[in-house]
C-alpha atoms as a PDB file:
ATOM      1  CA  UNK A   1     -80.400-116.921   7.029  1.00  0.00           C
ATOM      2  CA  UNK A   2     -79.352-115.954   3.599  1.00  0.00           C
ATOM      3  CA  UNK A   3     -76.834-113.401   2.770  1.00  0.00           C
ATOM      4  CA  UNK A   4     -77.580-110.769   0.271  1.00  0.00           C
ATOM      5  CA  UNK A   5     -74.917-109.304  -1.595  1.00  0.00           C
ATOM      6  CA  UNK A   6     -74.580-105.808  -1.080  1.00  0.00           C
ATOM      7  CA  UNK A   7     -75.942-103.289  -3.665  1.00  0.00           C
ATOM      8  CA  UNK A   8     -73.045-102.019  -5.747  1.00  0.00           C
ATOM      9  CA  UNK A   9     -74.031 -98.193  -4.765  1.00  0.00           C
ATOM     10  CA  UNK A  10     -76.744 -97.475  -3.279  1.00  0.00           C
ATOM     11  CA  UNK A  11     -79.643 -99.189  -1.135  1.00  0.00           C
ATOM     12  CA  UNK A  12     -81.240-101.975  -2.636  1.00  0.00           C
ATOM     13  CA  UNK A  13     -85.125-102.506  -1.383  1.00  0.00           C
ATOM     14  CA  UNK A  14     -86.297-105.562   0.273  1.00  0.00           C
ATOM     15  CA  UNK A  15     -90.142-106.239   0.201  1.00  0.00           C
ATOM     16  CA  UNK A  16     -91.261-108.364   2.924  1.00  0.00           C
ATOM     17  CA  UNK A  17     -94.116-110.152   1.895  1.00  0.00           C
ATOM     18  CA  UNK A  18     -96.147-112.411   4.492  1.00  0.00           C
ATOM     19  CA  UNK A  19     -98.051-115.566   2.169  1.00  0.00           C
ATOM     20  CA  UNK A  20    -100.052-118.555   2.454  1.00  0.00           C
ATOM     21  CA  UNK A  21     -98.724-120.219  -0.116  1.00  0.00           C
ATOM     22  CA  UNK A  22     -94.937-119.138   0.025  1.00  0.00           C
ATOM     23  CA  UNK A  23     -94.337-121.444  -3.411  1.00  0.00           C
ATOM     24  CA  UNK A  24     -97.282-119.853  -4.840  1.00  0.00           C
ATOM     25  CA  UNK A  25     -96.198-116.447  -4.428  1.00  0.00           C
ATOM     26  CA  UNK A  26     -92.408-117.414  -5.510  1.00  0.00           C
ATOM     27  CA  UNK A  27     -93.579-118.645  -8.343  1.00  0.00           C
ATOM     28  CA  UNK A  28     -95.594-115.623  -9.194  1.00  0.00           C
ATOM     29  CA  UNK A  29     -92.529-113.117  -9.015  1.00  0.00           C
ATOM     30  CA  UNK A  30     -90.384-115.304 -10.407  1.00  0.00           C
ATOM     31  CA  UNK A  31     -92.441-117.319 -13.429  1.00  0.00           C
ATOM     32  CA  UNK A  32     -94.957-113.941 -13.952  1.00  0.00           C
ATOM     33  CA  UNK A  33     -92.752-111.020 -13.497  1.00  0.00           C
ATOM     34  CA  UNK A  34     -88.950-112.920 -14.037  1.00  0.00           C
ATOM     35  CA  UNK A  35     -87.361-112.596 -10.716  1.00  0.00           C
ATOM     36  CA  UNK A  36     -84.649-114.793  -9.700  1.00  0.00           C
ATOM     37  CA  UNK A  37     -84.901-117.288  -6.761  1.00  0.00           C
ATOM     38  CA  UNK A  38     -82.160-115.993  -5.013  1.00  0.00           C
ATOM     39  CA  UNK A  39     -82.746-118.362  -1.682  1.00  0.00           C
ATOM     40  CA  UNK A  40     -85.131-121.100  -0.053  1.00  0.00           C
ATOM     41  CA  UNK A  41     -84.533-121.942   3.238  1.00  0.00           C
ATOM     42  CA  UNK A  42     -86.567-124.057   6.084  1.00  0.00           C
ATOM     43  CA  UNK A  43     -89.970-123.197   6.894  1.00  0.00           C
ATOM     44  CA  UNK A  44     -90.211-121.396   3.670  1.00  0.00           C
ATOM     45  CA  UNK A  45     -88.502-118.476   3.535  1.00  0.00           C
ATOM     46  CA  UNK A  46     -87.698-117.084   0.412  1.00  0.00           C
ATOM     47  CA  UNK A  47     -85.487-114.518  -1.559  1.00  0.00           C
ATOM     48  CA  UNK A  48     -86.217-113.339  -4.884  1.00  0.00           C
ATOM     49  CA  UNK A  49     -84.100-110.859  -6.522  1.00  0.00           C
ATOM     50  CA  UNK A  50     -86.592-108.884  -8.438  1.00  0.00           C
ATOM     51  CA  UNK A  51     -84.667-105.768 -10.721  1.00  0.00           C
ATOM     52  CA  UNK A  52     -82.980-103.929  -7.953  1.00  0.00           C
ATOM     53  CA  UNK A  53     -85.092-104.941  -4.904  1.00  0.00           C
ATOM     54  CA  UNK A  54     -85.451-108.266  -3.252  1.00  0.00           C
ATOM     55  CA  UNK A  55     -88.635-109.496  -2.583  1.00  0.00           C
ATOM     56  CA  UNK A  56     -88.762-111.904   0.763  1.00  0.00           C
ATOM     57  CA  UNK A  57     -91.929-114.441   1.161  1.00  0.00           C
ATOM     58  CA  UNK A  58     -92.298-116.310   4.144  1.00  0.00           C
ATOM     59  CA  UNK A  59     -95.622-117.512   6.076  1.00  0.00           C
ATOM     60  CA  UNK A  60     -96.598-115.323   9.172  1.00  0.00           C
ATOM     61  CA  UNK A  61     -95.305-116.185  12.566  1.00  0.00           C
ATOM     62  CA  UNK A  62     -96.129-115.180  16.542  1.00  0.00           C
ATOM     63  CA  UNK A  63     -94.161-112.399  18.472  1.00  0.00           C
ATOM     64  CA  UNK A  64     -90.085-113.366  18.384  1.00  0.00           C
ATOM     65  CA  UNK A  65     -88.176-112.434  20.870  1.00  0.00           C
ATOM     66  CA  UNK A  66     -87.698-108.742  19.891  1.00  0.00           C
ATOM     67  CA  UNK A  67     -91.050-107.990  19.373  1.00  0.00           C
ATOM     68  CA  UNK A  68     -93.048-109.808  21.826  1.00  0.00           C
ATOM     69  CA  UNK A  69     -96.368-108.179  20.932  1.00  0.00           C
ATOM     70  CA  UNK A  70     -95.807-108.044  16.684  1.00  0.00           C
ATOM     71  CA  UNK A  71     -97.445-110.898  14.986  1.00  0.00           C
ATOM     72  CA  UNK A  72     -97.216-111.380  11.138  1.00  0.00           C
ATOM     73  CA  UNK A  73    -100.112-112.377   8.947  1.00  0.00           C
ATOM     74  CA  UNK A  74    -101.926-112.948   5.458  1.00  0.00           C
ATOM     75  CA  UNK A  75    -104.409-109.872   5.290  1.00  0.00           C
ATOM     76  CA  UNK A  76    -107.954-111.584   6.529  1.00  0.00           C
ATOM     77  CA  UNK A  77    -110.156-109.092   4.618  1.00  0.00           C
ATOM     78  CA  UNK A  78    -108.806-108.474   0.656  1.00  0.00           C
ATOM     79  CA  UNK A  79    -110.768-105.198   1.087  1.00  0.00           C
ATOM     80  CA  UNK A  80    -108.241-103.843   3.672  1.00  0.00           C
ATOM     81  CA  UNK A  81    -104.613-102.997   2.748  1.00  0.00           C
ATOM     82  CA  UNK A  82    -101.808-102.459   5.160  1.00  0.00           C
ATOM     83  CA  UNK A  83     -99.256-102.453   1.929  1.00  0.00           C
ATOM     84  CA  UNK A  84     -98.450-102.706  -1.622  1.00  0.00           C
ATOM     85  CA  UNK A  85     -95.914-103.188  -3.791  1.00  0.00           C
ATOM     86  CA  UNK A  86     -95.691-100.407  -6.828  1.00  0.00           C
ATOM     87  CA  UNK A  87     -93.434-101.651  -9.670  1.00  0.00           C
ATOM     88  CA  UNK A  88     -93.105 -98.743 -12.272  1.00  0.00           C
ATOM     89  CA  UNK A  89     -92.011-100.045 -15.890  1.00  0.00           C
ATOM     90  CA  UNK A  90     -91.716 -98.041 -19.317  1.00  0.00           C
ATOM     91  CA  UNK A  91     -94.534 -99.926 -20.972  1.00  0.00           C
ATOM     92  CA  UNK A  92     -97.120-100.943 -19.296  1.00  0.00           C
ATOM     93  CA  UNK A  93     -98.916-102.527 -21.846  1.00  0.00           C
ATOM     94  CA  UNK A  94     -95.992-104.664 -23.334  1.00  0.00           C
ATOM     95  CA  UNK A  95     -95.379-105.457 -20.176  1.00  0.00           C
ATOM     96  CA  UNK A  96     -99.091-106.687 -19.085  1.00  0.00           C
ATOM     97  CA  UNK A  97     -99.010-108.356 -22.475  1.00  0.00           C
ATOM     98  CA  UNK A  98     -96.011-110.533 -21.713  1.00  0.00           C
ATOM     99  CA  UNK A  99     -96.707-111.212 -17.723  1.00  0.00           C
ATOM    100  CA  UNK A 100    -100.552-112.086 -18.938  1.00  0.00           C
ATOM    101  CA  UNK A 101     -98.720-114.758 -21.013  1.00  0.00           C
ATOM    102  CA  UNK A 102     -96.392-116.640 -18.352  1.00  0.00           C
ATOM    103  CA  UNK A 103     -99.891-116.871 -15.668  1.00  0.00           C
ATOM    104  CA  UNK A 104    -100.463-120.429 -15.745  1.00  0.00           C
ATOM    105  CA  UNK A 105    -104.335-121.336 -16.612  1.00  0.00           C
ATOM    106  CA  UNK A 106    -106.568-122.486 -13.928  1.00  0.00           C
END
């Protein structure tokens, strides 16, 4: 497992995000939004440092050993949400502008 660095004050955020596509989604907060890889490790798992948060991406997985009855997985239905992710900027605009930009066209 990767080790973060600490925050220098603080807490720092961590995002746990469960994906399909684990380089799709990397390369979404990293190309699109200008995160940093941080880590990629086996089966996937990911670290981006994102501003002051990290965002983790890995694909879902059965119960573990301390959770015997928690399974993680993609959402089945994109009507339903269990969680987001809110990202709050100065300039929305500018900023829509500029991630808009870096998506790569289909």
């Amino acid at each position: 497992m990767a080790e973060l660095p600490p925050p220098p004050e603080g807490i720092v955020l961590a995002h746990f995000i469960v994906s399909d596509d684990v380089e799709r989604s990397r390369r979404f907060y990293t190309e699109v939004l200008g995160g940093r890889l941080a880590y990629s490790g086996p089966g996937g798992l990911t670290y981006v440092a994102l501003a002051n948060s990290w965002i983790i991406i890995n694909v879902g997985g059965g119960p573990t050993d301390d959770k015997p009855s928690v399974s993680l997985e993609t959402p089945r239905d994109p009507d339903r949400v269990s969680s987001f992710l809110n990202i709050r900027v100065k300039d929305i605009h500018a900023l829509y502008t500029e991630w808009s930009a870096r998506v790569p066209s289909s």
